[in-house]
C-alpha atoms as a PDB file:
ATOM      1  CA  UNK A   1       8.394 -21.096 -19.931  1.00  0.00           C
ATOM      2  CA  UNK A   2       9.965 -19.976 -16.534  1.00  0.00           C
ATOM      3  CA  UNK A   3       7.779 -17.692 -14.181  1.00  0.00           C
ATOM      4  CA  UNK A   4       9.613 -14.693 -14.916  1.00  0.00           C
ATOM      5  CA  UNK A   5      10.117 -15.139 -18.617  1.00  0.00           C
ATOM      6  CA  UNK A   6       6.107 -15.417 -18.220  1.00  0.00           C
ATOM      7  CA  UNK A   7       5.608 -12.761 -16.656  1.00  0.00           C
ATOM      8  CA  UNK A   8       8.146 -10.077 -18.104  1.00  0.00           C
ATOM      9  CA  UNK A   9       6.128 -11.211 -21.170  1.00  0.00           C
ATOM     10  CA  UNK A  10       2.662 -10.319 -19.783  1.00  0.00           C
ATOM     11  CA  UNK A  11       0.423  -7.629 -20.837  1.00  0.00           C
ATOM     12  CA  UNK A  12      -0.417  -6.067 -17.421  1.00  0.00           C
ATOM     13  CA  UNK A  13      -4.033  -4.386 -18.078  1.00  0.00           C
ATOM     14  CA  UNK A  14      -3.718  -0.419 -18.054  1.00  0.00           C
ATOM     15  CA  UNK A  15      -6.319   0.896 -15.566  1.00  0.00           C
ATOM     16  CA  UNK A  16      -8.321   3.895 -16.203  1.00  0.00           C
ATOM     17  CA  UNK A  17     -10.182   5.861 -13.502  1.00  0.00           C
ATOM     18  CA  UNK A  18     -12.677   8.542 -13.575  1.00  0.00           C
ATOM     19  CA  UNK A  19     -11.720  10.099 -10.067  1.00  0.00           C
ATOM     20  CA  UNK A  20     -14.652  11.899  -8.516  1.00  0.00           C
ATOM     21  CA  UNK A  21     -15.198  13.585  -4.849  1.00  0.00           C
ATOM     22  CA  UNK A  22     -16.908  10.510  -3.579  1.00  0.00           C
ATOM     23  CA  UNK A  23     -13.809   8.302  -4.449  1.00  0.00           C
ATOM     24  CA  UNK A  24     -11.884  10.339  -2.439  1.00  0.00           C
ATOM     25  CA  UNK A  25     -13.852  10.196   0.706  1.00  0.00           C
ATOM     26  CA  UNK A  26     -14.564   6.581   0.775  1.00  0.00           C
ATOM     27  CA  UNK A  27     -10.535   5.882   0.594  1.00  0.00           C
ATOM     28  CA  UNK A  28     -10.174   8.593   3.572  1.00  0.00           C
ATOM     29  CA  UNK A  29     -13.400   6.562   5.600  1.00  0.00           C
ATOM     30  CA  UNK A  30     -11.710   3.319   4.427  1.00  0.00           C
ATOM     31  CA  UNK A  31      -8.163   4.183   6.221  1.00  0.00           C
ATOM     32  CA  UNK A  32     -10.316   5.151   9.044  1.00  0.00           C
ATOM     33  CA  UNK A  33      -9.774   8.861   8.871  1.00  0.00           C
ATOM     34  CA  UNK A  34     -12.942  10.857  10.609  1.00  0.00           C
ATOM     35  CA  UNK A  35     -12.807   8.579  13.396  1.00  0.00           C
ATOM     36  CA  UNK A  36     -12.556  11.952  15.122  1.00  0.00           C
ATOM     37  CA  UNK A  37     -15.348  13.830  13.345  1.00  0.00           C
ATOM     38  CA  UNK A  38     -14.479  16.966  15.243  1.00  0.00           C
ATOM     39  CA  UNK A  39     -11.111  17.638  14.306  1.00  0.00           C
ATOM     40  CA  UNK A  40     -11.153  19.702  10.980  1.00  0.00           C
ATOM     41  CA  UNK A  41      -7.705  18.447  10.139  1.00  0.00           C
ATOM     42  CA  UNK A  42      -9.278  14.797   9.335  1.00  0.00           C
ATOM     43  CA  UNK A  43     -12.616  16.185   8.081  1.00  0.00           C
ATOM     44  CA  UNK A  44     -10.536  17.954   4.867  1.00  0.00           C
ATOM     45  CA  UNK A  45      -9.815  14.680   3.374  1.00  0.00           C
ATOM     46  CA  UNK A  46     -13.833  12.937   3.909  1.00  0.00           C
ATOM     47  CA  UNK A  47     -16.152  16.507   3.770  1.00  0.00           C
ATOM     48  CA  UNK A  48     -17.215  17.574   0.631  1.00  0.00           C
ATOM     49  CA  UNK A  49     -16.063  21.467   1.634  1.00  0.00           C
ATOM     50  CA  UNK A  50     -12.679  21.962   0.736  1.00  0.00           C
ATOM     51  CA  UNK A  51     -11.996  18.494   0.055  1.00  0.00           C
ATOM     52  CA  UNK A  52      -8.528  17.258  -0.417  1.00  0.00           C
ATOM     53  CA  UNK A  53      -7.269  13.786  -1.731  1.00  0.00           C
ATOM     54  CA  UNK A  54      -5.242  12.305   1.096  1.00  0.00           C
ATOM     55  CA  UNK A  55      -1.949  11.481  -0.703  1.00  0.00           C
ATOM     56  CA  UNK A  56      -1.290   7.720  -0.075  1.00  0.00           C
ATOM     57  CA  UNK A  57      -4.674   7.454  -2.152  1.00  0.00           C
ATOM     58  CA  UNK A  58      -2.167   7.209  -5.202  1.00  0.00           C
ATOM     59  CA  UNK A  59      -1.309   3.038  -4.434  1.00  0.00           C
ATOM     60  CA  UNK A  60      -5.279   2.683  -5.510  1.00  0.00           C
ATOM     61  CA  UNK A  61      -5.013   4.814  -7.966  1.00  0.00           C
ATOM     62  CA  UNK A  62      -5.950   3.829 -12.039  1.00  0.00           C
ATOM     63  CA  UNK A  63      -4.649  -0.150 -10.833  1.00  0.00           C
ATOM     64  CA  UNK A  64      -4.564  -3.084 -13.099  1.00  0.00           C
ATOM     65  CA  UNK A  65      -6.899  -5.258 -11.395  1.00  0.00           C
ATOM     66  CA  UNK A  66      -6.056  -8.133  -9.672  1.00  0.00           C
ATOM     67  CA  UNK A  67      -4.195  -9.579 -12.731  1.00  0.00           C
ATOM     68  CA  UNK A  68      -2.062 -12.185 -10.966  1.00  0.00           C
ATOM     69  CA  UNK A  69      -5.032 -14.496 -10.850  1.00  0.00           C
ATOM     70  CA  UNK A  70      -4.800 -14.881 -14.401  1.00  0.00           C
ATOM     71  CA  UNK A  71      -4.020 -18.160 -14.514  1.00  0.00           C
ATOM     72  CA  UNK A  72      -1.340 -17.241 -17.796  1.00  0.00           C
ATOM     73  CA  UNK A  73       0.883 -15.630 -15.166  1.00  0.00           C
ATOM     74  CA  UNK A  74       1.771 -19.097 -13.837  1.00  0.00           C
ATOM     75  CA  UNK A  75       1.431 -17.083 -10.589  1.00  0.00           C
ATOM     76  CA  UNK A  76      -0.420 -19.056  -6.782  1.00  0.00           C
ATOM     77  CA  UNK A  77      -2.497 -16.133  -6.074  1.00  0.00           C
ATOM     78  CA  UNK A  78      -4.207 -17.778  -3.140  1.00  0.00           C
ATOM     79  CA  UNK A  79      -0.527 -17.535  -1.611  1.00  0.00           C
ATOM     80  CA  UNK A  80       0.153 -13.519  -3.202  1.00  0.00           C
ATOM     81  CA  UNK A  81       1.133 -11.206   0.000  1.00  0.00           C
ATOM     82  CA  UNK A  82       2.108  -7.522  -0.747  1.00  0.00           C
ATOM     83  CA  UNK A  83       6.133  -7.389   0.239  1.00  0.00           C
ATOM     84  CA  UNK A  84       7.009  -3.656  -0.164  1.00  0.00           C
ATOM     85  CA  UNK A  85       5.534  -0.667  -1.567  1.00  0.00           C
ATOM     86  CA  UNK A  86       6.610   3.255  -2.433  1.00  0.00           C
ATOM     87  CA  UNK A  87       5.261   6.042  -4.001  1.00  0.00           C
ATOM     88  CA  UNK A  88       6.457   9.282  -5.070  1.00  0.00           C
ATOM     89  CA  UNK A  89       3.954  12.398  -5.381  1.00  0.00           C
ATOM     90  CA  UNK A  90       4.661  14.486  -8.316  1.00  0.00           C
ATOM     91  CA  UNK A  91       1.560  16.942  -7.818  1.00  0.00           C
ATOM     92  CA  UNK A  92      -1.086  16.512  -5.573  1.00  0.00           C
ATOM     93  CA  UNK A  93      -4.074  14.171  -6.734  1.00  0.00           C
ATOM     94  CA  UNK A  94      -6.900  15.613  -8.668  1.00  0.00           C
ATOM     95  CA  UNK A  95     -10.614  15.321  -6.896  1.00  0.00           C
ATOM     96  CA  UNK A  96     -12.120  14.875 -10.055  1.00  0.00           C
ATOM     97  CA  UNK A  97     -11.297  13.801 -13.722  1.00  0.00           C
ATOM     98  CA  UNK A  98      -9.658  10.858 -15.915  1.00  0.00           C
ATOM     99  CA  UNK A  99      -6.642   8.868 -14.844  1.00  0.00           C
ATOM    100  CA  UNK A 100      -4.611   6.361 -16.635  1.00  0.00           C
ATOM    101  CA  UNK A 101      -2.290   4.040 -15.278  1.00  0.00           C
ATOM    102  CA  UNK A 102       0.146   2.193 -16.605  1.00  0.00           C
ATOM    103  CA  UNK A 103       2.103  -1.269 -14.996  1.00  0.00           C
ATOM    104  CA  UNK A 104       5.280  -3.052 -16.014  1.00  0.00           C
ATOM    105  CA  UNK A 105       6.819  -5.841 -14.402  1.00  0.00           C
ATOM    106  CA  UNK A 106      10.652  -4.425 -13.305  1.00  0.00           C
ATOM    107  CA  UNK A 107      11.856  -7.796 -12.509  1.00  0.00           C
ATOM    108  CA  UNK A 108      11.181 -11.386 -10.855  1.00  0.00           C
ATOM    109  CA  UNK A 109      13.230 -12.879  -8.416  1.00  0.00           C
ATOM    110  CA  UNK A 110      13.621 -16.498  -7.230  1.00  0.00           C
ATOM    111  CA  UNK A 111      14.665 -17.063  -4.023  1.00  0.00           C
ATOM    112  CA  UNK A 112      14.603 -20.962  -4.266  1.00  0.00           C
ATOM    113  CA  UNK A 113      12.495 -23.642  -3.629  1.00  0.00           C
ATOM    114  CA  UNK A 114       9.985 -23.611  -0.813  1.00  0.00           C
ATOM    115  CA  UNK A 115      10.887 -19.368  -0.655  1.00  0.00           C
ATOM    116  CA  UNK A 116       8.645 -18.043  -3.045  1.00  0.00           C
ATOM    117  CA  UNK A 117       9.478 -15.581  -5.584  1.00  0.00           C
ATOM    118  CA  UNK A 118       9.411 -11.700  -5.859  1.00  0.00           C
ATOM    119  CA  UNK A 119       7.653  -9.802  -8.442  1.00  0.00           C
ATOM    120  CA  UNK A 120       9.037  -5.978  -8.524  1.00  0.00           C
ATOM    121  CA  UNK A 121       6.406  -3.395 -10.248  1.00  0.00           C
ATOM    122  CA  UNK A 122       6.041   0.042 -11.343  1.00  0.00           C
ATOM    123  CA  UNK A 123       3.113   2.228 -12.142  1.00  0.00           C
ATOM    124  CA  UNK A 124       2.952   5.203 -13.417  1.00  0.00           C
ATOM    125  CA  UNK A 125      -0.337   7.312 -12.761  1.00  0.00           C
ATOM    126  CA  UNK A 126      -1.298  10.212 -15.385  1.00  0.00           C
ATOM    127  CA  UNK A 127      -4.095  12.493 -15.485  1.00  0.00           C
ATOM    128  CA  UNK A 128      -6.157  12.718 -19.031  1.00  0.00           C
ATOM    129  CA  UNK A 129      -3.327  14.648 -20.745  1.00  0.00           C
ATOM    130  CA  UNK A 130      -0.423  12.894 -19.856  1.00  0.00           C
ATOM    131  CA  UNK A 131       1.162  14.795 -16.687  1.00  0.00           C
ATOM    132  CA  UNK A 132       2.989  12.674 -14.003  1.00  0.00           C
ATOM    133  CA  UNK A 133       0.586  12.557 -10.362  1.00  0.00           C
ATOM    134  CA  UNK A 134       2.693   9.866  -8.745  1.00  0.00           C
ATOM    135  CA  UNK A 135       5.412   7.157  -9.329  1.00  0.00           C
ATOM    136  CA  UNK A 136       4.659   3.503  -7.746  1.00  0.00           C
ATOM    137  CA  UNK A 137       6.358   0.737  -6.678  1.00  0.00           C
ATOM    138  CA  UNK A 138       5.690  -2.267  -5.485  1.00  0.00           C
ATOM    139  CA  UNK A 139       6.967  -6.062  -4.493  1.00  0.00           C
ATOM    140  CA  UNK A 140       4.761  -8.680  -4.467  1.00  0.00           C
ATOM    141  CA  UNK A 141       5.781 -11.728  -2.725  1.00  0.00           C
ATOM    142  CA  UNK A 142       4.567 -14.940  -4.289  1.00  0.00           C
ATOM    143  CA  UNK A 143       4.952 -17.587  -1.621  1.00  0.00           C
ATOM    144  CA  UNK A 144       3.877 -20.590  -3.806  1.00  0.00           C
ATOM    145  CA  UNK A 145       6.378 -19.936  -6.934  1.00  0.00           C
ATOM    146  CA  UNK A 146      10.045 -20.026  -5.645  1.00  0.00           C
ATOM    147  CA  UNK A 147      12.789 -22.653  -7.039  1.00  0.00           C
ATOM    148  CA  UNK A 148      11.172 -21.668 -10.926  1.00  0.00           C
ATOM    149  CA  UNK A 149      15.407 -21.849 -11.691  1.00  0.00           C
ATOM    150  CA  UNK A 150      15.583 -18.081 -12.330  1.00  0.00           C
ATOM    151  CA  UNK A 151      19.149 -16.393 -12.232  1.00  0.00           C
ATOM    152  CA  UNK A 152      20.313 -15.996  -8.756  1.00  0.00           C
ATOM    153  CA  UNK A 153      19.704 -11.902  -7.879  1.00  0.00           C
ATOM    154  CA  UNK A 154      19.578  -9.719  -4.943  1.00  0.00           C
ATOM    155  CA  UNK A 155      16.451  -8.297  -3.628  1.00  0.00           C
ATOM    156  CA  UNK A 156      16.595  -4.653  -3.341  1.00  0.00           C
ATOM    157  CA  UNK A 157      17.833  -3.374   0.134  1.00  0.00           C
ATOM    158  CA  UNK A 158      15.823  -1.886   3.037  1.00  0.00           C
ATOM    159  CA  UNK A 159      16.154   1.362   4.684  1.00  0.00           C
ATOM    160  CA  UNK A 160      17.423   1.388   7.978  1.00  0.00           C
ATOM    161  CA  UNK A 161      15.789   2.838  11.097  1.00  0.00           C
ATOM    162  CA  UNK A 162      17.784   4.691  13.071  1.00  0.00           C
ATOM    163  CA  UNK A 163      18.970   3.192  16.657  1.00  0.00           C
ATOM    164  CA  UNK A 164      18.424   5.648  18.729  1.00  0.00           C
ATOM    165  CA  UNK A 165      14.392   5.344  20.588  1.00  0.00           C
ATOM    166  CA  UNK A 166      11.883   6.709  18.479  1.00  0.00           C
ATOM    167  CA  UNK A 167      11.439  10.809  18.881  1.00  0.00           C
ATOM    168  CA  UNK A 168       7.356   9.661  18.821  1.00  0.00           C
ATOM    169  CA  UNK A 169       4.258   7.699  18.272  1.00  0.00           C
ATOM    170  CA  UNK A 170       0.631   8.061  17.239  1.00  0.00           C
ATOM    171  CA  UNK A 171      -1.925   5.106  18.066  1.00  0.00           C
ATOM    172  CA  UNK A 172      -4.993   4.620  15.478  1.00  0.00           C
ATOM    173  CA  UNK A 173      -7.675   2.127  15.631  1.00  0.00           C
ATOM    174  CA  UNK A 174      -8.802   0.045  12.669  1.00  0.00           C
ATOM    175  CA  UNK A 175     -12.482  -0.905  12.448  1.00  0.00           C
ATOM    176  CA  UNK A 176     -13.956  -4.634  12.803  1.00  0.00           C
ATOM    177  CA  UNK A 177     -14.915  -3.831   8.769  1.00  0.00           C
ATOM    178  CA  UNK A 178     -12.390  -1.924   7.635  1.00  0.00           C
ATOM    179  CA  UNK A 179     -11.539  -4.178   5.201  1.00  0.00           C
ATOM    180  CA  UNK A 180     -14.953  -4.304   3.766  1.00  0.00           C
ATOM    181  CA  UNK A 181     -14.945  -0.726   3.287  1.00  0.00           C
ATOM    182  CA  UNK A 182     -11.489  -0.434   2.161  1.00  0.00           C
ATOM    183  CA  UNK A 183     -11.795  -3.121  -0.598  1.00  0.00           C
ATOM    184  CA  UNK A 184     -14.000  -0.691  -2.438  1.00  0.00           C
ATOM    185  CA  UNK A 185     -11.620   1.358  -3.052  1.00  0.00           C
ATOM    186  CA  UNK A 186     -10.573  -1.108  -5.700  1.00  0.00           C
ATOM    187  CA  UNK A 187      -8.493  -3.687  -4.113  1.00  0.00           C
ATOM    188  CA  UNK A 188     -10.898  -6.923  -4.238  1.00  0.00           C
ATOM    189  CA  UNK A 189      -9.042  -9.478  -3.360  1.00  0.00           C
ATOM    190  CA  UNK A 190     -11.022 -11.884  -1.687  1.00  0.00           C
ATOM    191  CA  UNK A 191      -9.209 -12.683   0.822  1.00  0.00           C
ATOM    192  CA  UNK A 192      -9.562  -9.710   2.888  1.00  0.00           C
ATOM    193  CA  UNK A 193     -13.078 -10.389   2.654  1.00  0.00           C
ATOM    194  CA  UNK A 194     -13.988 -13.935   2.200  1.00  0.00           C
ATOM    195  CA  UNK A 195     -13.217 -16.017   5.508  1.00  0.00           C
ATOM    196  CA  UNK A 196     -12.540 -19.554   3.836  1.00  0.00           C
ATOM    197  CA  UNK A 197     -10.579 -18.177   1.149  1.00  0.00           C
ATOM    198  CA  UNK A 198      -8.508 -16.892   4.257  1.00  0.00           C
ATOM    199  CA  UNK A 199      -8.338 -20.077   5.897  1.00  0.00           C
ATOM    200  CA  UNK A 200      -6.992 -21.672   2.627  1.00  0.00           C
ATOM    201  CA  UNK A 201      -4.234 -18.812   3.012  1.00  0.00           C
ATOM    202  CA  UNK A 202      -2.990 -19.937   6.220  1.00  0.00           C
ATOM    203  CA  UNK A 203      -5.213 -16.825   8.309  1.00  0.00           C
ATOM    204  CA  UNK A 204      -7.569 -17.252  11.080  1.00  0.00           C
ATOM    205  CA  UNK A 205      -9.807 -14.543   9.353  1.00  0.00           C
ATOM    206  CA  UNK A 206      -9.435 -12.254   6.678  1.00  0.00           C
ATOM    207  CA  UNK A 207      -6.778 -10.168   6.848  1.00  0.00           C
ATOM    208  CA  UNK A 208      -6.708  -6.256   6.587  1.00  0.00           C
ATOM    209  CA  UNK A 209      -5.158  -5.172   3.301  1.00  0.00           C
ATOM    210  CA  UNK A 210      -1.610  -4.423   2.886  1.00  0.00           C
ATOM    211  CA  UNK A 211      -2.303  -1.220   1.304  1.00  0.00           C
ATOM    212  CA  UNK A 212      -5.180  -0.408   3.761  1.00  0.00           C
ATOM    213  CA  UNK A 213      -2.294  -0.434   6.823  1.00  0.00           C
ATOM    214  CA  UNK A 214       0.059   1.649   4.526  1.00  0.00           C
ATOM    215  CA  UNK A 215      -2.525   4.319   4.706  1.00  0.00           C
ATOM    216  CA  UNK A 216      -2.991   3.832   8.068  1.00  0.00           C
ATOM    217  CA  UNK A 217       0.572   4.776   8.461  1.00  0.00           C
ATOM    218  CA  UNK A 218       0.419   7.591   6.436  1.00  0.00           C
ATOM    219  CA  UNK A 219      -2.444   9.139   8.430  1.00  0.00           C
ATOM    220  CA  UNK A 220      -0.217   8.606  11.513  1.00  0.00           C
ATOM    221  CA  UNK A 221       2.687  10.336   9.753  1.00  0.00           C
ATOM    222  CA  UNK A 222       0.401  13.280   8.279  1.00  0.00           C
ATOM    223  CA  UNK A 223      -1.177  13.797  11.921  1.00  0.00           C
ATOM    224  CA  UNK A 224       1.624  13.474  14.303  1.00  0.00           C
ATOM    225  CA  UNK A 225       4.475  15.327  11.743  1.00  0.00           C
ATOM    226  CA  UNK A 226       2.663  17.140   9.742  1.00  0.00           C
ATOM    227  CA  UNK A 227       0.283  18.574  11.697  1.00  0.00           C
ATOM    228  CA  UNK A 228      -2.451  17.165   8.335  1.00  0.00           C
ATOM    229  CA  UNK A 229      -0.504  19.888   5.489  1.00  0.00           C
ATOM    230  CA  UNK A 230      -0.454  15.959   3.288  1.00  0.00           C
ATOM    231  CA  UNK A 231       0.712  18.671   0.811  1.00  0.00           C
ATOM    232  CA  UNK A 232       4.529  18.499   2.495  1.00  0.00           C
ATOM    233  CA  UNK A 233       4.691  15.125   2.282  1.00  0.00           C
ATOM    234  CA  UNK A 234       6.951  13.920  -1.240  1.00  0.00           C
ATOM    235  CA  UNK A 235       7.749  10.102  -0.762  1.00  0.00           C
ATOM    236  CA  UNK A 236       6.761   6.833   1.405  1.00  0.00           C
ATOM    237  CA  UNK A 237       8.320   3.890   1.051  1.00  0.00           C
ATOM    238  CA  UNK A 238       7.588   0.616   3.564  1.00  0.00           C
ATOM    239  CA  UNK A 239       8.249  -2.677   4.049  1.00  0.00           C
ATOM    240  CA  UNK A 240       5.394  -5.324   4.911  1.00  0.00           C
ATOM    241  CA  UNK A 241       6.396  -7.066   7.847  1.00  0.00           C
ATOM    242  CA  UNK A 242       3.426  -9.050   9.557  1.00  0.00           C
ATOM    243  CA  UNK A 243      -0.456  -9.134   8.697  1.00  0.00           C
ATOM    244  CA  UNK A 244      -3.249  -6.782  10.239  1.00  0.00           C
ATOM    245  CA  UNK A 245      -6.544  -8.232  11.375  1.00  0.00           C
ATOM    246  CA  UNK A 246      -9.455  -5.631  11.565  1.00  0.00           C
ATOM    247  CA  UNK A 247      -9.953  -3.921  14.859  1.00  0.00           C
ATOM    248  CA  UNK A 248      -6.568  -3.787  15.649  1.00  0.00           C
ATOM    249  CA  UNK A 249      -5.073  -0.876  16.826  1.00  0.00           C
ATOM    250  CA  UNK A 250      -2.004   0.407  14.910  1.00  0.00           C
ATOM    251  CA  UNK A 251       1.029   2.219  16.688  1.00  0.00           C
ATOM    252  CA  UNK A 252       3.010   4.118  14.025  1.00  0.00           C
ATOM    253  CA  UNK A 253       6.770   4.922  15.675  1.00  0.00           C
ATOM    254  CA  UNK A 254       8.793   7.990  13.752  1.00  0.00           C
ATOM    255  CA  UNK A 255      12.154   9.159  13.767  1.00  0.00           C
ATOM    256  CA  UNK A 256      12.609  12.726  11.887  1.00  0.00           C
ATOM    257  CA  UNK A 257      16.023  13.974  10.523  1.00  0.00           C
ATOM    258  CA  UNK A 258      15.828  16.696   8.412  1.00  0.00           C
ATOM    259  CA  UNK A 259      13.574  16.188   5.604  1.00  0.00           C
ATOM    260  CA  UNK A 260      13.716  12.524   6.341  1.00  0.00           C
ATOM    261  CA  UNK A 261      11.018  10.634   8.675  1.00  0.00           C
ATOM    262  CA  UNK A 262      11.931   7.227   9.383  1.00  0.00           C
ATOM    263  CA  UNK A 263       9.032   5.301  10.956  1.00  0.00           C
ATOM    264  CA  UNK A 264       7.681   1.711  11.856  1.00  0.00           C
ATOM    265  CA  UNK A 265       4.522   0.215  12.502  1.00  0.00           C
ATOM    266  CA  UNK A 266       3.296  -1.684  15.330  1.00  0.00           C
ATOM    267  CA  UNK A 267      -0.001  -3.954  16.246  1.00  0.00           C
ATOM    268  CA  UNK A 268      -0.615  -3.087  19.617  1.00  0.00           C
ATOM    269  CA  UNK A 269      -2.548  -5.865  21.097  1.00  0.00           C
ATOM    270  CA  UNK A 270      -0.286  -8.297  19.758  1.00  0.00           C
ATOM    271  CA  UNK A 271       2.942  -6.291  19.910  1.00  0.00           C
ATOM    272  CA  UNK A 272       3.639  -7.366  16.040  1.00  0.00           C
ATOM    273  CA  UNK A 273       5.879  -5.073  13.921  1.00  0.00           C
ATOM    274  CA  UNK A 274       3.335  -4.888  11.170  1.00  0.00           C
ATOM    275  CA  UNK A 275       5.311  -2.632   8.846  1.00  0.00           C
ATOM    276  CA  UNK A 276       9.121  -1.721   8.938  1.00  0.00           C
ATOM    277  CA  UNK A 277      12.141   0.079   7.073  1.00  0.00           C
ATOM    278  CA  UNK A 278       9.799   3.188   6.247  1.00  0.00           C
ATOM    279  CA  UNK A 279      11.319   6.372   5.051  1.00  0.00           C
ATOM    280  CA  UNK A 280       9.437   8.920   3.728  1.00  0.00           C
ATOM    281  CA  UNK A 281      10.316  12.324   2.577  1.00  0.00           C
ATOM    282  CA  UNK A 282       8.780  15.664   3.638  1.00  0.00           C
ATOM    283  CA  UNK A 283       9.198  19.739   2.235  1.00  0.00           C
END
């Protein structure tokens, strides 16, 4: 059976959650928000007093697991790198209580031999009655599992920053062990944590999770345009460009039209575009 005739086929798990306060706080610590413990606009999302779920907490929320290492996907999950992820905010996320989440594979795409393959997602995160909290998607790029002979297809097209210089930046530093702390947030994947799994992937050292440097963005977005009211903030979508090692310091570039922030992020002491083609929408 062809990859993805496997894996259209596959039962992705349905993850269940019981969200609580302290989940809440460890993904704010984890993204490295309170690295200023003095400014009360950071302190809302990791102090127990008026505490509010940072919103780009939804990617971790009610997750599958990391499925793909099943080995009935047919999937190389040593060689797994997150392409592109998006998420829309239908209400904002509950401190406390049940949530469900349900995953379906949208589509797989071959992009020949030697090119890997592209695994398109969607989850769907409810609280314990049913009601919508947030929309993901996702594209996981499987660099071991191209030239599987699946129909030729296009991958789904990137948003376009705008040419004109950026109208503004925020710098935030990542911690030597921020992926140690963010991994408990649900996302174990050893190789963010595990330095000869790491090496087998082609890294120097464990890598800082995709997911980890999305939120990183978002902070930057939340801070420097939003002033931290996450409540305005409706969509994020980004595209995975380069990895992150731990201790870095992220530079997140925006561009604001409207309702629509374009942005980018940078490493700074490598001068890597880490992530690109972000749009997000804010109210």
């Amino acid at each position: 059976m062809r990859l993805d005739e496997r894996l259209m086929a596959y039962p992705v798990p349905v993850g269940e959650q019981e969200m609580s306060p302290r989940d809440a706080m460890l993904y704010g610590l984890g993204i490295g928000i309170g690295s200023d413990p003095l400014d009360k606009g950071q302190l809302r999302f990791v102090y127990e007093k008026e505490l509010e779920v940072f919103p780009s907490m939804a990617v971790v929320l009610a997750g599958p697991g990391f499925w793909v290492k099943d080995p009935a996907t047919g999937v190389d999950w040593v060689k797994v790198l997150h392409g592109e992820m998006g998420m829309i905010l239908h209400r904002p996320i509950p401190t406390e209580g049940k949530l469900v989440g349900h995953t379906r594979i949208v589509d797989v795409i071959d992009k020949g031999e030697n090119r890997g393959a592209l695994i398109l997602q969607e989850r769907i995160v409810t609280d314990a009655t049913g009601e919508k909290i947030c929309t993901l998607t996702s594209t996981t790029f499987a660099r071991g599992n191209g030239g599987f002979g699946g129909p030729a297809k296009q991958a789904p097209v990137p948003h376009v920053l705008p040419e004109r210089d950026p109208d503004g930046f925020v710098e935030l530093p990542t911690l030597d062990q921020a992926a140690l702390i963010y991994r408990l947030s649900g996302d174990y994947n050893p190789l963010h944590a595990d330095p000869d799994i790491a090496t087998a992937a082609g890294f120097d050292r464990p890598i800082l999770h995709g997911l980890c440097t999305f939120g990183v963005a978002c902070h930057g977005l939340v801070k420097a345009v939003l002033n931290y009211d996450a409540s305005r903030l409706r969509e994020m979508n980004l595209r995975f460009s380069a990895p992150v090692y731990p201790g870095e310091t992220i530079r997140v570039d925006y561009w604001q039209d409207d309702d629509i922030v374009s942005f980018r992020a940078l490493v700074v002491e490598r001068d890597v575009t880490v992530l690109n083609n972000g749009r997000a929408i804010v109210r």
